[in-house]
Protein backbone atom coordinates (compact mmCIF):
# COMPACT_ATOMS: atom_id res chain seq x y z
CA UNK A 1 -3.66 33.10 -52.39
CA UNK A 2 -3.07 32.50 -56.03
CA UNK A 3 0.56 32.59 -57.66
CA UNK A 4 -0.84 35.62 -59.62
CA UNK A 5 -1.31 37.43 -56.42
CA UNK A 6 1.96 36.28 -54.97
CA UNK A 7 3.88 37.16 -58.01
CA UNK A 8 2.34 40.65 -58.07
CA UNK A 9 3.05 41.31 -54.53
CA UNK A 10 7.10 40.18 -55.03
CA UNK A 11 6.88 42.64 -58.35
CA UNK A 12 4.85 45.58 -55.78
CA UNK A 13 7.44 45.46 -53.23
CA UNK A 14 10.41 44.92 -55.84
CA UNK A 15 8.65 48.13 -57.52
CA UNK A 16 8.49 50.18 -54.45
CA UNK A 17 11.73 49.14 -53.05
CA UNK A 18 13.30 50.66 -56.07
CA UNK A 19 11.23 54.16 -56.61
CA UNK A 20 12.19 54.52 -53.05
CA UNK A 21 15.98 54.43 -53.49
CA UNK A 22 15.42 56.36 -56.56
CA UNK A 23 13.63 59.08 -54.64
CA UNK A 24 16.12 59.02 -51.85
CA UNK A 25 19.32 58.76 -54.13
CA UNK A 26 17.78 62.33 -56.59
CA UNK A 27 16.53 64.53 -53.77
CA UNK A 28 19.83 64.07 -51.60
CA UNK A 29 21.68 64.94 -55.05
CA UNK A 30 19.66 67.95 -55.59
CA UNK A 31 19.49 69.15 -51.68
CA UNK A 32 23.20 68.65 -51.59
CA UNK A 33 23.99 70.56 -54.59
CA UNK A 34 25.38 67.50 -56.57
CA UNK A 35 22.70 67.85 -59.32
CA UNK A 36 20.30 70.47 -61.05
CA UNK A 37 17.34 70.10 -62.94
CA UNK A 38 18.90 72.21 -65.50
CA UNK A 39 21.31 69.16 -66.01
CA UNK A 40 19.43 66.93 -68.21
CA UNK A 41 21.96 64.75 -69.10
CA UNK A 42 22.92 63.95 -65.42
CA UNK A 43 19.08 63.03 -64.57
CA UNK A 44 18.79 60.73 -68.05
CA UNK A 45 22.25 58.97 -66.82
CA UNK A 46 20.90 58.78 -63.26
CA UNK A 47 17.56 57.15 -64.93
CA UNK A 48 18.95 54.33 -66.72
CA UNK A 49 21.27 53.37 -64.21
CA UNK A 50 18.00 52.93 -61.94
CA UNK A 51 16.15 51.29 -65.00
CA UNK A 52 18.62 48.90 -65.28
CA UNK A 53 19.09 48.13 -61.82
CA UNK A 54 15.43 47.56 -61.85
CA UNK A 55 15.86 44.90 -64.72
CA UNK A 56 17.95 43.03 -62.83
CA UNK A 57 15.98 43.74 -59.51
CA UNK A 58 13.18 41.55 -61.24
CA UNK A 59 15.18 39.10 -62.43
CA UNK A 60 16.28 38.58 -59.14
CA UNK A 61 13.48 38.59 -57.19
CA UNK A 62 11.15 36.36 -59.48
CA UNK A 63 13.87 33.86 -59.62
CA UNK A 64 14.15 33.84 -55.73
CA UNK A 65 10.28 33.67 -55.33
CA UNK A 66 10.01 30.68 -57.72
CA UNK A 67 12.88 29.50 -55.42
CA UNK A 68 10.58 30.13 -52.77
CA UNK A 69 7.68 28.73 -53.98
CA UNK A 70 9.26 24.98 -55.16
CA UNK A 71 10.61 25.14 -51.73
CA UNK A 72 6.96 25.89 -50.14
CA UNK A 73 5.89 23.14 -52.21
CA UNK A 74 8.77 20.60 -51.21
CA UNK A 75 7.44 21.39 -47.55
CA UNK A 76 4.48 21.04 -48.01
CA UNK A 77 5.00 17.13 -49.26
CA UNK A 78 7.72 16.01 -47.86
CA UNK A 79 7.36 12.37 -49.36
CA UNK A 80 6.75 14.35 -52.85
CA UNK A 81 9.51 13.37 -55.52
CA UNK A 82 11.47 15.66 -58.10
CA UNK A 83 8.51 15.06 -60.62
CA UNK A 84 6.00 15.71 -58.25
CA UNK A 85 7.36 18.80 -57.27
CA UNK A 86 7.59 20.07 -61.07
CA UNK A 87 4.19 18.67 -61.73
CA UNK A 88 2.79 20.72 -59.14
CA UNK A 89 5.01 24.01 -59.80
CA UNK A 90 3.44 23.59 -63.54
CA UNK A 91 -0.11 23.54 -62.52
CA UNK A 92 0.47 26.24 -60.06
CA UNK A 93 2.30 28.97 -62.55
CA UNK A 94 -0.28 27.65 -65.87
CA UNK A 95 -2.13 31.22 -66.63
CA UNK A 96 -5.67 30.83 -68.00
CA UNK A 97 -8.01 33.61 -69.83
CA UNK A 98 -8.59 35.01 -66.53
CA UNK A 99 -5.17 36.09 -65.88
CA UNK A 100 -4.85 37.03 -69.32
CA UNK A 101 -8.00 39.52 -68.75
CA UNK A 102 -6.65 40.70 -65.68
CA UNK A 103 -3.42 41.17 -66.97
CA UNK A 104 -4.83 43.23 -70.17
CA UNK A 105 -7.24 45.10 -67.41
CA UNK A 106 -4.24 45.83 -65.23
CA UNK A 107 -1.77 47.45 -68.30
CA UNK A 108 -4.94 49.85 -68.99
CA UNK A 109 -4.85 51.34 -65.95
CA UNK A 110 -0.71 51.53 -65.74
CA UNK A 111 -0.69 53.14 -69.36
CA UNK A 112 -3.16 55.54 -67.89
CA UNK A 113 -0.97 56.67 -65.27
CA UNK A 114 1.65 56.20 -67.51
CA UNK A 115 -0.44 59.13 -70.23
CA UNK A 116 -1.31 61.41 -67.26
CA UNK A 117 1.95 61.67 -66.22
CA UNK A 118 3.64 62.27 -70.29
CA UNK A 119 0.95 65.24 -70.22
CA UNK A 120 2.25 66.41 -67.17
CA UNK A 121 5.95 66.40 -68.19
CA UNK A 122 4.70 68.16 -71.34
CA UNK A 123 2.62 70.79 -69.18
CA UNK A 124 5.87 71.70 -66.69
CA UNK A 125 7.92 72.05 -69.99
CA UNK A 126 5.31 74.61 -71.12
CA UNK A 127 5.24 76.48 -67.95
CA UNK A 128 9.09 77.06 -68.01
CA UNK A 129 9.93 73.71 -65.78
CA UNK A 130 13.92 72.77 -66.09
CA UNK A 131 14.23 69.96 -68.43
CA UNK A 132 15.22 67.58 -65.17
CA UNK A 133 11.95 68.21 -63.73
CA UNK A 134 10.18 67.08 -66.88
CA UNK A 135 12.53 64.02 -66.96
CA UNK A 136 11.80 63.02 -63.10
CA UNK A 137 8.14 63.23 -64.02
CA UNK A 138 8.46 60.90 -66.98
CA UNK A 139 10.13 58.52 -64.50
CA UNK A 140 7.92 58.48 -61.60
CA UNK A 141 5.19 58.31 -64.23
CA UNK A 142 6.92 55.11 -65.58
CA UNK A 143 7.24 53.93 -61.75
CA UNK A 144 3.96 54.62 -60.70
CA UNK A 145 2.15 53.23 -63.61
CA UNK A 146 4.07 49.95 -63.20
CA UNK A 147 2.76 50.01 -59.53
CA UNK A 148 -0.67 51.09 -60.26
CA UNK A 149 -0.64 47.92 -63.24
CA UNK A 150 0.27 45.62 -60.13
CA UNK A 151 -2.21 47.53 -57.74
CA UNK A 152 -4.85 46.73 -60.41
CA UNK A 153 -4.07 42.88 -61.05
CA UNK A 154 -4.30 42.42 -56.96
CA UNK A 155 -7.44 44.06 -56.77
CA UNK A 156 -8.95 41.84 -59.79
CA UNK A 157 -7.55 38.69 -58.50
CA UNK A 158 -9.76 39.24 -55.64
CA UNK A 159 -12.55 40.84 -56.80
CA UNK A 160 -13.00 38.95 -60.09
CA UNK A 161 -13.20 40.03 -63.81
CA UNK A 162 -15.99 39.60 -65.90
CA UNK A 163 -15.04 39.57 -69.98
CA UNK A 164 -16.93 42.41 -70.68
């Protein structure tokens, strides 16, 4: 497995980790009466705490997994010196025009989740939706486009991309 795959699968599971606890942490506010979609400002607070949790959440876990992966690479040669190690931690984490291509690929496909779901915020507004809803869908919009982006490089990395 390349360290693109690896490093999208710590960001996936980082990614899903989080819109999990954000889904569990709103609907227990709204089933126990502590929030209401009417309350805007109360859902935009409760959406940049969790954005900036989320920051640091990445930070976090790509540190550890390039942690992780010098370790990996320490085991792997145990006779291996210091300058080995960083020698072979360069090569491994170098991105070349594919990744770049899959990466471009991959934020086309998040930033079409990402549209789909700004139309559907705008649609529930003009149906009469609470200004909450419309500010949860922007947010799992945001969440699931980031996943789908990830989704998309994993699939590529496998599959191949042709520069077409």
């Amino acid at each position: 497995m390349s360290y693109g795959e690896k490093k999208t699968i710590v960001s996936i599971s980082a990614g899903v980790v989080l819109l999990a606890a954000y889904l569990v942490y709103t609907l227990n506010a709204y089933a126990a009466g502590r929030a209401q979609l009417a309350d805007m400002r109360l859902s935009a607070a409760t959406m940049l705490v969790f954005i900036g949790i989320g920051v640091g959440v990445a930070i976090v876990t790509q540190i550890a997994f390039h942690i992780a992966m010098a370790i990996g690479i320490a085991i792997r040669k145990p006779t291996a010196k210091d300058a080995e190690i960083e020698s072979q931690i360069t090569t491994e984490t170098r991105e070349d025009e594919m990744d770049k291509l899959i990466e471009g690929k991959a934020a086309q496909g998040g930033y079409a989740i990402v549209c789909m779901c700004i139309l559907a915020a705008l649609v529930s507004i003009l149906l009469g939706a609470q200004g909450g809803l419309m500010l949860n869908i922007l947010y799992l919009g945001l969440a699931l486009g980031s996943l789908a982006e990830g989704a998309v490089k994993l699939y590529l990395y496998r599959k191949g991309v042709r520069n077409a």
